[in-house]
N, C-alpha and C. Protein backbone atom coordinates (compact mmCIF):
# COMPACT_ATOMS: atom_id res chain seq x y z
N UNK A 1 24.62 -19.86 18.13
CA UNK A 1 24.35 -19.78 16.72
C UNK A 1 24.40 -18.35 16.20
N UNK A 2 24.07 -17.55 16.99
CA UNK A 2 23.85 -16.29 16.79
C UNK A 2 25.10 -15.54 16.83
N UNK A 3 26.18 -15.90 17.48
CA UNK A 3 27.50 -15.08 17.99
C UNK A 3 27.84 -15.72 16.18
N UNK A 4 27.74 -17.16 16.06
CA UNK A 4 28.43 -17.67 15.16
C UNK A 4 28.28 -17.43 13.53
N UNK A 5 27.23 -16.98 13.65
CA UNK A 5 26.43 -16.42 12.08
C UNK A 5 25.85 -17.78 11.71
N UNK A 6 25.34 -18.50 12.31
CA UNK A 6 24.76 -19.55 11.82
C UNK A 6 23.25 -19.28 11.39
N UNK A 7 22.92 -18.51 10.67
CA UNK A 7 21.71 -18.24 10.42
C UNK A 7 20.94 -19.49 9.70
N UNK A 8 21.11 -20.05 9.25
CA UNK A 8 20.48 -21.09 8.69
C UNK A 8 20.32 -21.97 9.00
N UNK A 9 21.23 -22.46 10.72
CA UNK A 9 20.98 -23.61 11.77
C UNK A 9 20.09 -22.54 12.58
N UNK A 10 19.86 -21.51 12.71
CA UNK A 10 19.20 -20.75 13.44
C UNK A 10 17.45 -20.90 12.74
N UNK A 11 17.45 -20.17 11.69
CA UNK A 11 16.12 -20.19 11.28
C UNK A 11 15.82 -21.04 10.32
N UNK A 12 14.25 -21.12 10.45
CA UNK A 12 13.74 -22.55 9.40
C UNK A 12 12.83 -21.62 8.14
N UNK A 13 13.05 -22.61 7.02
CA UNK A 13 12.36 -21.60 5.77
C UNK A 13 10.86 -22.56 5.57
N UNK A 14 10.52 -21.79 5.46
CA UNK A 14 8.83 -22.02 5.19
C UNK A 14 8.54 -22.33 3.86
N UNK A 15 7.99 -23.23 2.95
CA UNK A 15 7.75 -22.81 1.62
C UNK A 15 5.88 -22.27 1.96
N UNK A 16 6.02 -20.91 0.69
CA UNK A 16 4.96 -20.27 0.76
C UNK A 16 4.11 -20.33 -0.52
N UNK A 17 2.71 -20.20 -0.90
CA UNK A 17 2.68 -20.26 -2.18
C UNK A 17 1.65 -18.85 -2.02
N UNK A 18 0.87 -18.81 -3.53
CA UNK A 18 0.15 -17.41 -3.47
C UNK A 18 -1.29 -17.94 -2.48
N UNK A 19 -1.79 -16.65 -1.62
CA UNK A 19 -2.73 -16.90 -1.50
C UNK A 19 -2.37 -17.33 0.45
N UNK A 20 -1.27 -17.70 0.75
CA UNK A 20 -0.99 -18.13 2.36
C UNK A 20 -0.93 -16.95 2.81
N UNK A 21 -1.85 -17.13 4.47
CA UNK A 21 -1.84 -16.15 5.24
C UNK A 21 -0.87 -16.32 6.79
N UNK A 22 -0.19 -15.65 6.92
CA UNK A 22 0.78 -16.56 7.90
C UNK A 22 0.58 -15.39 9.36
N UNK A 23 0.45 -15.50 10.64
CA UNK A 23 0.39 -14.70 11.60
C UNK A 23 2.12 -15.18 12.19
N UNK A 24 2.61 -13.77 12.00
CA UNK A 24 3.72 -13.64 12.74
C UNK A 24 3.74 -12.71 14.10
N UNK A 25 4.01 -13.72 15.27
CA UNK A 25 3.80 -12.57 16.60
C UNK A 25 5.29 -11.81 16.63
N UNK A 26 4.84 -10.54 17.38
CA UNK A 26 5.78 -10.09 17.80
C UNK A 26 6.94 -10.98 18.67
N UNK A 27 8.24 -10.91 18.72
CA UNK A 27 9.30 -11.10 19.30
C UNK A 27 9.60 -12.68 18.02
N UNK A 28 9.29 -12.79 17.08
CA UNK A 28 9.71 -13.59 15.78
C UNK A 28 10.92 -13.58 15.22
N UNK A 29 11.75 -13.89 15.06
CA UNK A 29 12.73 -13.38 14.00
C UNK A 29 12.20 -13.83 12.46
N UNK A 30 12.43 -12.88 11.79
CA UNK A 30 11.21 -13.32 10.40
C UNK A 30 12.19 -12.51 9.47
N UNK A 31 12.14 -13.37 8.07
CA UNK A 31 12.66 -12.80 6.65
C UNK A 31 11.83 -13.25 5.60
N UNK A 32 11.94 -12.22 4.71
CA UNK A 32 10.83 -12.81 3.80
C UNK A 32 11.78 -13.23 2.63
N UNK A 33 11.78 -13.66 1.73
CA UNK A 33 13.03 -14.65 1.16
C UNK A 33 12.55 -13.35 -0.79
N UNK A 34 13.30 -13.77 -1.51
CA UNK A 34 13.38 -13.27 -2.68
C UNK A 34 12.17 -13.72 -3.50
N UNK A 35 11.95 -12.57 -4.50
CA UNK A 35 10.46 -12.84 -5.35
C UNK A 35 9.40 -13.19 -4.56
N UNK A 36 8.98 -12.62 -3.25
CA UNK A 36 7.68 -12.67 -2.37
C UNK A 36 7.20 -11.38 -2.22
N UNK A 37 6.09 -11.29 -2.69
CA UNK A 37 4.98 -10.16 -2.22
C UNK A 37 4.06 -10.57 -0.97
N UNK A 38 4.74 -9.59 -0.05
CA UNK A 38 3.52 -9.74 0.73
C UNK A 38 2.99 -8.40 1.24
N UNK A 39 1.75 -8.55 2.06
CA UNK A 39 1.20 -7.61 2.69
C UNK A 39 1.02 -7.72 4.16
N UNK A 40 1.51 -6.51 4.42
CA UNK A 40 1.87 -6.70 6.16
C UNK A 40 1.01 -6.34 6.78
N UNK A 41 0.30 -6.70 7.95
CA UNK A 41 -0.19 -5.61 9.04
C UNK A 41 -0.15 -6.25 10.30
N UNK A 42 0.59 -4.63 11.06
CA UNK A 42 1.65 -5.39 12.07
C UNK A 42 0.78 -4.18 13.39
N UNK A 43 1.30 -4.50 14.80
CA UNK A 43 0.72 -3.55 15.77
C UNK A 43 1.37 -2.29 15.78
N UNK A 44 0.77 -1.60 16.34
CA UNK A 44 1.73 0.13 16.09
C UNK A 44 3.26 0.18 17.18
N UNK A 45 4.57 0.18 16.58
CA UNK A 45 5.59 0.22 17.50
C UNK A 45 6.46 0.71 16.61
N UNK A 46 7.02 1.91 16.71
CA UNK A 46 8.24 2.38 16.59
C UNK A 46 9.86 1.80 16.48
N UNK A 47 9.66 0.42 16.99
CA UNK A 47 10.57 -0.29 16.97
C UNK A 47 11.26 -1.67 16.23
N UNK A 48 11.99 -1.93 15.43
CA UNK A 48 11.85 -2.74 14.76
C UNK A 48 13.75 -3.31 15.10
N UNK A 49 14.15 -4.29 15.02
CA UNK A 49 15.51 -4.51 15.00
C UNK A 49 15.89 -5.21 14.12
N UNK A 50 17.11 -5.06 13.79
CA UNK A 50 17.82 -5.94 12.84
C UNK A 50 18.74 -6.96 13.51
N UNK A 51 18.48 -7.97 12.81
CA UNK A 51 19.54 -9.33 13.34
C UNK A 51 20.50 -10.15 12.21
N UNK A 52 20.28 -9.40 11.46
CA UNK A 52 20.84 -10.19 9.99
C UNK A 52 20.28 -9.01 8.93
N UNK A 53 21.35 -8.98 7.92
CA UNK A 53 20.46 -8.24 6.59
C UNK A 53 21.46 -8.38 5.68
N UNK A 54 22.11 -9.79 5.15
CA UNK A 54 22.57 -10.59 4.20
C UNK A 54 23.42 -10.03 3.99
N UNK A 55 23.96 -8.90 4.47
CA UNK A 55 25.59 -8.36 4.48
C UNK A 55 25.26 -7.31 2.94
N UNK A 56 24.00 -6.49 2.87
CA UNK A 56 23.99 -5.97 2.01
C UNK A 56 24.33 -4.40 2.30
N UNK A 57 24.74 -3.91 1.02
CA UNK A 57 25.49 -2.62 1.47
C UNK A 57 24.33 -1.46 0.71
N UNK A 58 24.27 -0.18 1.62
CA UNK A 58 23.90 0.96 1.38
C UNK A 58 24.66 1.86 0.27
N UNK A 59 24.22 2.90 -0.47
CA UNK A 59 25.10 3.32 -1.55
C UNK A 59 26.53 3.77 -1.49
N UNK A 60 26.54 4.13 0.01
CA UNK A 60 27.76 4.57 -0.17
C UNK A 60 28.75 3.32 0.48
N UNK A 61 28.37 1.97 0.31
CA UNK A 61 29.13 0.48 0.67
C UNK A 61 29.41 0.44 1.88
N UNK A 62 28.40 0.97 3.24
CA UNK A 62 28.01 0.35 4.34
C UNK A 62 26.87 -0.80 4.67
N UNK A 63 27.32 -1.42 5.40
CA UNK A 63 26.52 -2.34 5.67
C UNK A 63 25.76 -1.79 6.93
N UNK A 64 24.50 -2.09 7.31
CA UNK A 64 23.35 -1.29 8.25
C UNK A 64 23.47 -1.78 9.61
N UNK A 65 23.23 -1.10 10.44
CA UNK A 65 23.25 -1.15 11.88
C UNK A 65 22.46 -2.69 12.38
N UNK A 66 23.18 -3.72 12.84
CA UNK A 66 22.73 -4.60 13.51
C UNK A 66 21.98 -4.26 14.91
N UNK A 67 20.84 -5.11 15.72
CA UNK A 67 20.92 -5.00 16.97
C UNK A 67 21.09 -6.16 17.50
N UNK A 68 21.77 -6.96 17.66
CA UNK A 68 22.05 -8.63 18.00
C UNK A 68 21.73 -8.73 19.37
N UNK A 69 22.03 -7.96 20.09
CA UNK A 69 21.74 -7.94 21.89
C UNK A 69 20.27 -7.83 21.81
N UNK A 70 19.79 -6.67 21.98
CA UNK A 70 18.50 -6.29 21.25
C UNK A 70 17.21 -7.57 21.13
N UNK A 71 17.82 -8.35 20.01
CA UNK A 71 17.09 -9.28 19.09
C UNK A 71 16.93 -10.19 19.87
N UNK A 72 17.78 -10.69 20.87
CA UNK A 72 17.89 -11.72 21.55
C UNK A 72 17.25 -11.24 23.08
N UNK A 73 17.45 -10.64 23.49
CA UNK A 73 16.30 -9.91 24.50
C UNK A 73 14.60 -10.00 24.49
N UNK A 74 14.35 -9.78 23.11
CA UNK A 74 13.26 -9.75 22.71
C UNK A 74 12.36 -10.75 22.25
N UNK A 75 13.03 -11.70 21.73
CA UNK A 75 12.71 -12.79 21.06
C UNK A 75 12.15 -13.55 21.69
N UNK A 76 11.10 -14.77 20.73
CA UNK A 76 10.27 -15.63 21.14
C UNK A 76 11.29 -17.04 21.64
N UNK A 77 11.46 -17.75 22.12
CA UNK A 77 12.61 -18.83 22.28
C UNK A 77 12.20 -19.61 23.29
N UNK A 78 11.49 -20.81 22.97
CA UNK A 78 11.66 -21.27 21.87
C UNK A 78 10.56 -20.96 21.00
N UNK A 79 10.45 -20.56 19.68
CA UNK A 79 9.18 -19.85 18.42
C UNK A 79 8.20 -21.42 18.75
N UNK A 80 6.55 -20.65 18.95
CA UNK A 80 5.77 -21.79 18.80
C UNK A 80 4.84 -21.16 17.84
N UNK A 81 4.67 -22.06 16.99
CA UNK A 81 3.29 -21.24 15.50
C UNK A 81 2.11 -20.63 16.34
N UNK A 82 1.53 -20.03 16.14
CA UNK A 82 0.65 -19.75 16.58
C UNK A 82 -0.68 -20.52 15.54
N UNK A 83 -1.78 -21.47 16.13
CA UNK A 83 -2.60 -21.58 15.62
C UNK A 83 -3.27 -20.97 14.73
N UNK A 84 -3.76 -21.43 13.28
CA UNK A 84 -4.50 -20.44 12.21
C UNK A 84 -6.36 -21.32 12.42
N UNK A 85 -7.02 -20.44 13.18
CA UNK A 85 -8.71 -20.93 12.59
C UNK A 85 -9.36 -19.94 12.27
N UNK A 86 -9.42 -19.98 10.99
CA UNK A 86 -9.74 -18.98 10.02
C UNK A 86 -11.55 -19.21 10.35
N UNK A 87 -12.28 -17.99 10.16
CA UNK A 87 -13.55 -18.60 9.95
C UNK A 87 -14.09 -17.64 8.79
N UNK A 88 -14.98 -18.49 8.06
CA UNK A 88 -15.48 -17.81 6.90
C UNK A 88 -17.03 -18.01 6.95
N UNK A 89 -17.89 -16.96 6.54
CA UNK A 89 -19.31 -17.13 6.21
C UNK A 89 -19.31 -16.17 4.95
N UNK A 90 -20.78 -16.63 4.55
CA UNK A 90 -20.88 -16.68 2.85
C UNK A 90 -22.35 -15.86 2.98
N UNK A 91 -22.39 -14.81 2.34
CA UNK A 91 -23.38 -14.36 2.31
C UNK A 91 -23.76 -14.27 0.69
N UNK A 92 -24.70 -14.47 -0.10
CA UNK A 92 -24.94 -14.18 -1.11
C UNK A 92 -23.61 -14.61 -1.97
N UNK A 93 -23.18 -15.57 -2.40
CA UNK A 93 -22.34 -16.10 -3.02
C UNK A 93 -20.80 -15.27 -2.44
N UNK A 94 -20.86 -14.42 -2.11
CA UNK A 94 -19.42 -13.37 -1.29
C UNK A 94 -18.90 -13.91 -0.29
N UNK A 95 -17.81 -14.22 -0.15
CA UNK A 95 -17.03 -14.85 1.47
C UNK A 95 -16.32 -14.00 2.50
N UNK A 96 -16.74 -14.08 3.70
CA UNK A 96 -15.48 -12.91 4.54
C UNK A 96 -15.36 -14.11 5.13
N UNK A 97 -13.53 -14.18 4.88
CA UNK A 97 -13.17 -15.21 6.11
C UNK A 97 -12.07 -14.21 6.96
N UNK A 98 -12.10 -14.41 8.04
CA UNK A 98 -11.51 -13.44 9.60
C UNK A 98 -10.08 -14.82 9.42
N UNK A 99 -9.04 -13.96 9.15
CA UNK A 99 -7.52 -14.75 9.42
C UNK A 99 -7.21 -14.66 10.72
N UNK A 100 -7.83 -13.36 11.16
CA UNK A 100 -6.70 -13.39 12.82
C UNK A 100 -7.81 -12.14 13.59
N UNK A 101 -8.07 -12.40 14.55
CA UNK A 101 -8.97 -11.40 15.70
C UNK A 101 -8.21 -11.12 16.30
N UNK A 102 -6.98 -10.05 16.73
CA UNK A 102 -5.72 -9.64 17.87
C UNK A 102 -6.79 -8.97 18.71
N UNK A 103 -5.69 -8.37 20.38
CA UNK A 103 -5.63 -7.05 20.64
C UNK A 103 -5.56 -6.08 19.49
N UNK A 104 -4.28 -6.28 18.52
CA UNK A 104 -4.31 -5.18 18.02
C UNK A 104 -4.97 -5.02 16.88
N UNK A 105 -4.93 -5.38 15.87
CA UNK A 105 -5.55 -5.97 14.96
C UNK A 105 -6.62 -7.21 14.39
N UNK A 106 -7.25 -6.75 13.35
CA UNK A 106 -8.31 -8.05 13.06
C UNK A 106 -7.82 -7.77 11.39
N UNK A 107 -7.12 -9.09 10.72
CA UNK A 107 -7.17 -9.04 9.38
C UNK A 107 -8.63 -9.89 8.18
N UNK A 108 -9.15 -9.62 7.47
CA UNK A 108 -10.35 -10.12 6.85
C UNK A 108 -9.62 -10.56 5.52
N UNK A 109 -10.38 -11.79 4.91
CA UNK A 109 -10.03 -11.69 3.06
C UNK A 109 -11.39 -11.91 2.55
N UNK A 110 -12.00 -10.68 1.76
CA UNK A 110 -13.18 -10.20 1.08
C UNK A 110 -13.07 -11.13 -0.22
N UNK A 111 -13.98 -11.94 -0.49
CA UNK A 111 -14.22 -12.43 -1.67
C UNK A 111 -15.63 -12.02 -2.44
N UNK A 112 -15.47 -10.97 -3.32
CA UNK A 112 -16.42 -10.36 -3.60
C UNK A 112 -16.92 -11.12 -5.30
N UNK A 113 -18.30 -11.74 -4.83
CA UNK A 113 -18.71 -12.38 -7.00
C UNK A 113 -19.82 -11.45 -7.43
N UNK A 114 -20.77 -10.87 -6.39
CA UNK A 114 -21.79 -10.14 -6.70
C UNK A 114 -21.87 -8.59 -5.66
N UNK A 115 -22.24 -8.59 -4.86
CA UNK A 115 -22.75 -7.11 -4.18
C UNK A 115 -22.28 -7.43 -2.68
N UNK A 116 -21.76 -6.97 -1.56
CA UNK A 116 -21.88 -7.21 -0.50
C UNK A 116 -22.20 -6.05 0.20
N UNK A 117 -23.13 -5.93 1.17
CA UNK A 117 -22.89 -4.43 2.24
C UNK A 117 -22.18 -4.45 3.31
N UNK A 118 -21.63 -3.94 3.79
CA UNK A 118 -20.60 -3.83 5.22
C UNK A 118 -21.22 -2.84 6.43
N UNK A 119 -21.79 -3.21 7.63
CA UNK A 119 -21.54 -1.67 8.68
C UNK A 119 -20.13 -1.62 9.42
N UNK A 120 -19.96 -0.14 9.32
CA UNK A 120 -18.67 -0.15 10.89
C UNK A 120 -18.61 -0.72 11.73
N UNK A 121 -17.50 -1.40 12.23
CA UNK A 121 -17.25 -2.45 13.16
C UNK A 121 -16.12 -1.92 14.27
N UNK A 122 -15.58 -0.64 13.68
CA UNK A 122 -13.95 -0.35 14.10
C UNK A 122 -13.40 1.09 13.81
N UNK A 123 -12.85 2.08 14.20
CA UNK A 123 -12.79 3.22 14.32
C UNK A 123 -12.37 3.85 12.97
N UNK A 124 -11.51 2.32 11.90
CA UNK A 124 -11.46 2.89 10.68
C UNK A 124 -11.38 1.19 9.18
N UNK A 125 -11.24 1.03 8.69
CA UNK A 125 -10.73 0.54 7.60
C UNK A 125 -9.70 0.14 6.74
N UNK A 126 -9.04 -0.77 6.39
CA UNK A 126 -8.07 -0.54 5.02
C UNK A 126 -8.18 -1.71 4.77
N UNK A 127 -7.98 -1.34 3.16
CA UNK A 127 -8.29 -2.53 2.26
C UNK A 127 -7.39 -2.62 1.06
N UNK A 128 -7.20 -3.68 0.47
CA UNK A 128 -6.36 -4.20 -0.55
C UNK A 128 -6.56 -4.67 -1.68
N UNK A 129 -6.95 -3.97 -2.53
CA UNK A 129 -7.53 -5.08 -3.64
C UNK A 129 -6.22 -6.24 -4.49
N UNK A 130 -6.51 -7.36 -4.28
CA UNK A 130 -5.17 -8.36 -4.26
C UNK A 130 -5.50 -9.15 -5.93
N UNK A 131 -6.90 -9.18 -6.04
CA UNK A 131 -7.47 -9.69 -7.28
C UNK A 131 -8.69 -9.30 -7.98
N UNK A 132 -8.47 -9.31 -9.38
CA UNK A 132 -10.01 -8.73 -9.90
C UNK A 132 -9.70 -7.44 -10.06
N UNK A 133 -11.58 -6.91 -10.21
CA UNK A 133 -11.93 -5.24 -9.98
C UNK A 133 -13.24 -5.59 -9.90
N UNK A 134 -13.56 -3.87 -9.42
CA UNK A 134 -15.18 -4.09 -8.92
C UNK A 134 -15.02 -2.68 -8.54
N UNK A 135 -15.85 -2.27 -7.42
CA UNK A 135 -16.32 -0.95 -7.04
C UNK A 135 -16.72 -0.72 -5.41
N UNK A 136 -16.49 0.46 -4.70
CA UNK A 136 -16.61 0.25 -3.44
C UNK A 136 -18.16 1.61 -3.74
N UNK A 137 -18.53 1.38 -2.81
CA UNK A 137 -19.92 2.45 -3.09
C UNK A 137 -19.73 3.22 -1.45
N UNK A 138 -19.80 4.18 -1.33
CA UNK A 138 -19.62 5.01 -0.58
C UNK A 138 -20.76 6.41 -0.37
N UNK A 139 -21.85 6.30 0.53
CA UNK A 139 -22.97 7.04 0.45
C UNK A 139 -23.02 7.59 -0.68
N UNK A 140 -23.25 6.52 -1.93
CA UNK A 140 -24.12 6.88 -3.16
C UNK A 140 -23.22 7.19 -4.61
N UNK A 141 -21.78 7.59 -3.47
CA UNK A 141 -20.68 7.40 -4.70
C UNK A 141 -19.55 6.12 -4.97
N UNK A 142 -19.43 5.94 -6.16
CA UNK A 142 -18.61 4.91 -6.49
C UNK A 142 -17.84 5.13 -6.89
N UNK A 143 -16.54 4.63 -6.34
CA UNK A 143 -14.84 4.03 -6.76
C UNK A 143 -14.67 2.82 -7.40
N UNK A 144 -14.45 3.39 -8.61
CA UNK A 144 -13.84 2.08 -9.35
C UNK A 144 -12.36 1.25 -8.92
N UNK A 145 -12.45 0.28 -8.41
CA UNK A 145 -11.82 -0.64 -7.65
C UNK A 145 -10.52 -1.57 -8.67
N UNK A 146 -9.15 -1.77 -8.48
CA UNK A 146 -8.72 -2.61 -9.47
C UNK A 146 -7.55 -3.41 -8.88
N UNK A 147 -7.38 -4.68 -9.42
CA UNK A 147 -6.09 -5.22 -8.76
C UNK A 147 -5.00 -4.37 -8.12
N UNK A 148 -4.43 -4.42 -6.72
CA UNK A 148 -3.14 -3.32 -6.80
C UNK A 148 -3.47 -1.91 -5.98
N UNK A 149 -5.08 -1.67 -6.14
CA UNK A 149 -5.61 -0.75 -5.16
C UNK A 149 -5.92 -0.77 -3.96
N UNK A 150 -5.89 0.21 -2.91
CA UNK A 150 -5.45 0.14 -1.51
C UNK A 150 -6.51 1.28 -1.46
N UNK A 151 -7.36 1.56 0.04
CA UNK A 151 -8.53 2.37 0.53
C UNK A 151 -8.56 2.45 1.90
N UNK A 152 -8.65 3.73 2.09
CA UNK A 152 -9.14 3.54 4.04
C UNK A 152 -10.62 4.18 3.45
N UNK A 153 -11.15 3.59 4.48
CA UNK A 153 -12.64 3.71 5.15
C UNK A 153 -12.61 4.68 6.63
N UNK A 154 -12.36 5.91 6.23
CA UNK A 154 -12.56 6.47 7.86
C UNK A 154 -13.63 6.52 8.83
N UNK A 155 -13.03 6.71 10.15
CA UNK A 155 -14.47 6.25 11.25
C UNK A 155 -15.89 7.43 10.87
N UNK A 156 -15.66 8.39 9.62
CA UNK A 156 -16.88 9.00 9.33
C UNK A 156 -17.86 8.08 8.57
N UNK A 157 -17.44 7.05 8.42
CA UNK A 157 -18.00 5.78 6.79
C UNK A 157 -18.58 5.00 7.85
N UNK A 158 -19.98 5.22 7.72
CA UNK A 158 -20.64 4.26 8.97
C UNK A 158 -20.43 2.94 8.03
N UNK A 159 -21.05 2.85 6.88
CA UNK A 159 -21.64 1.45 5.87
C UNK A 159 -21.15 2.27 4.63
N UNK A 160 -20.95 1.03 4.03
CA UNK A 160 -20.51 0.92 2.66
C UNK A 160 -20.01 -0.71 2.06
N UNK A 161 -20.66 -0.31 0.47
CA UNK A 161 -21.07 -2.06 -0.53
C UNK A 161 -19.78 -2.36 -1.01
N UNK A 162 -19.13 -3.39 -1.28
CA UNK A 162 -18.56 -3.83 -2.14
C UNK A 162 -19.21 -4.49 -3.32
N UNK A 163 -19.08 -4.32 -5.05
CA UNK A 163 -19.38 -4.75 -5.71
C UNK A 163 -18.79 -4.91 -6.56
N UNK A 164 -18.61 -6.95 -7.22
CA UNK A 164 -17.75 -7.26 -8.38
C UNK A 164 -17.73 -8.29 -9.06
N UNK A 165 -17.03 -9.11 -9.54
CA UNK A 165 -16.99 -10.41 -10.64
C UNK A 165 -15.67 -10.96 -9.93
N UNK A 166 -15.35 -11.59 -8.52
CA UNK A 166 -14.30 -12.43 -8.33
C UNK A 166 -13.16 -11.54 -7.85
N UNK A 167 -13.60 -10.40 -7.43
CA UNK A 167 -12.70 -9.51 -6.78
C UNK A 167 -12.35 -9.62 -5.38
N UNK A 168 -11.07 -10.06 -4.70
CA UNK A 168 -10.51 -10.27 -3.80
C UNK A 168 -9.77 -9.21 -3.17
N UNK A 169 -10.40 -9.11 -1.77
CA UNK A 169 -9.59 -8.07 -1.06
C UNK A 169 -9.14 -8.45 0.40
N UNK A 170 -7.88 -7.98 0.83
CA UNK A 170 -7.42 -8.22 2.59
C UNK A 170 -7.59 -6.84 2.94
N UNK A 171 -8.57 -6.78 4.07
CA UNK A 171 -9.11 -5.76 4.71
C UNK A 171 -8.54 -5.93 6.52
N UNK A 172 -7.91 -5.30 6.95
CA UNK A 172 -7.89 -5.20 8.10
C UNK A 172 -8.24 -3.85 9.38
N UNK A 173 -8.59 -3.93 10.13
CA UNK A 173 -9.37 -2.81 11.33
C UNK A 173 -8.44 -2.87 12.26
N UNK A 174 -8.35 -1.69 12.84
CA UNK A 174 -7.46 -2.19 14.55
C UNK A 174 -8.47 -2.78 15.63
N UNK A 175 -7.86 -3.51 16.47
CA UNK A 175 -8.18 -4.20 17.32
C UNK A 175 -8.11 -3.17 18.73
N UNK A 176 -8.86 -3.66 19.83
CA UNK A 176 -9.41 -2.77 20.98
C UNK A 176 -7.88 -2.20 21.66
N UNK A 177 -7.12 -2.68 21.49
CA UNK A 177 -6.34 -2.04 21.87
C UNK A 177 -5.47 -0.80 21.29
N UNK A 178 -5.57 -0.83 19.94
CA UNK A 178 -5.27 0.11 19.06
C UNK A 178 -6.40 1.05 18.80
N UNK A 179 -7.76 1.55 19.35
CA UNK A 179 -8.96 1.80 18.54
C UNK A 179 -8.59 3.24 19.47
């Protein structure tokens, strides 16, 4: 399929809507299709390959370096989903539900309606604000928080509040193998 360009007997399309959290493992072949926002967080590797890239051309009307050998070396075959059990607890009307616990990573989605406090869990932080606004409080100072905004928490930030009206955030930490 692959010698043949059969990309579309090759891979299967997913329909996605807002709000899906999808864990893609390494050795995947993965595209994200037109008019999709997403937010990535992937393990630390220098390496990434190409197996397809719709025959689109660079400015000066090259098309980009394939790695087809590469891709197929690497790859999952046959792809099995990886299970999603999300778990969520509710503190004070606020939800943290945990999408994925890795080696490398742990991704969170913060549902903030009133005040939440957080301690360090992980050598650092980052966060997404995906919906809403609100405020992150930071030993005594506050950041005004808004749809579209992005934050690290460095490993100097022992604790710090989130506070808001329906403000949604994907927060992810590295996992023990990345720390």
């Amino acid at each position: 399929m692959v010698a043949a360009g059969d990309w579309e007997g090759l891979l299967r399309h997913v329909k996605v809507k807002k709000g899906d959290f999808f864990f893609v493992p390494s050795g995947t072949i993965h595209a994200i299709g037109g008019g999709i926002t997403i937010l990535e967080t992937q393990q630390s590797s220098n390496t990434t390959y190409r197996v397809y890239d719709f025959d689109r051309k660079d400015d000066q009307g090259n098309t980009r370096d394939l790695h087809i050998q590469q891709s197929i070396d690497v790859s999952m075959i046959p792809h099995k989903d990886p299970a999603n059990h999300f778990e969520t607890t509710t503190v004070d009307g606020n939800t943290v539900t945990t999408f994925i616990e890795s080696d490398y990573f742990t991704v969170y989605k913060w549902n903030i309606l009133s005040e939440l406090a957080f301690k360090k869990t992980a050598p650092y932080t980052l966060g997404s604000v995906i919906e809403g606004s609100g405020s992150l409080t930071v030993a005594g100072k506050v950041y005004p928080l808004h749809k579209g905004d992005h934050f690290i928490l460095p490993a100097t930030v022992s604790a710090w509040t989130l506070s808001g009206s329906n403000m949604e955030l994907i927060a992810s930490t590295p996992g023990p193998k990345n720390s």
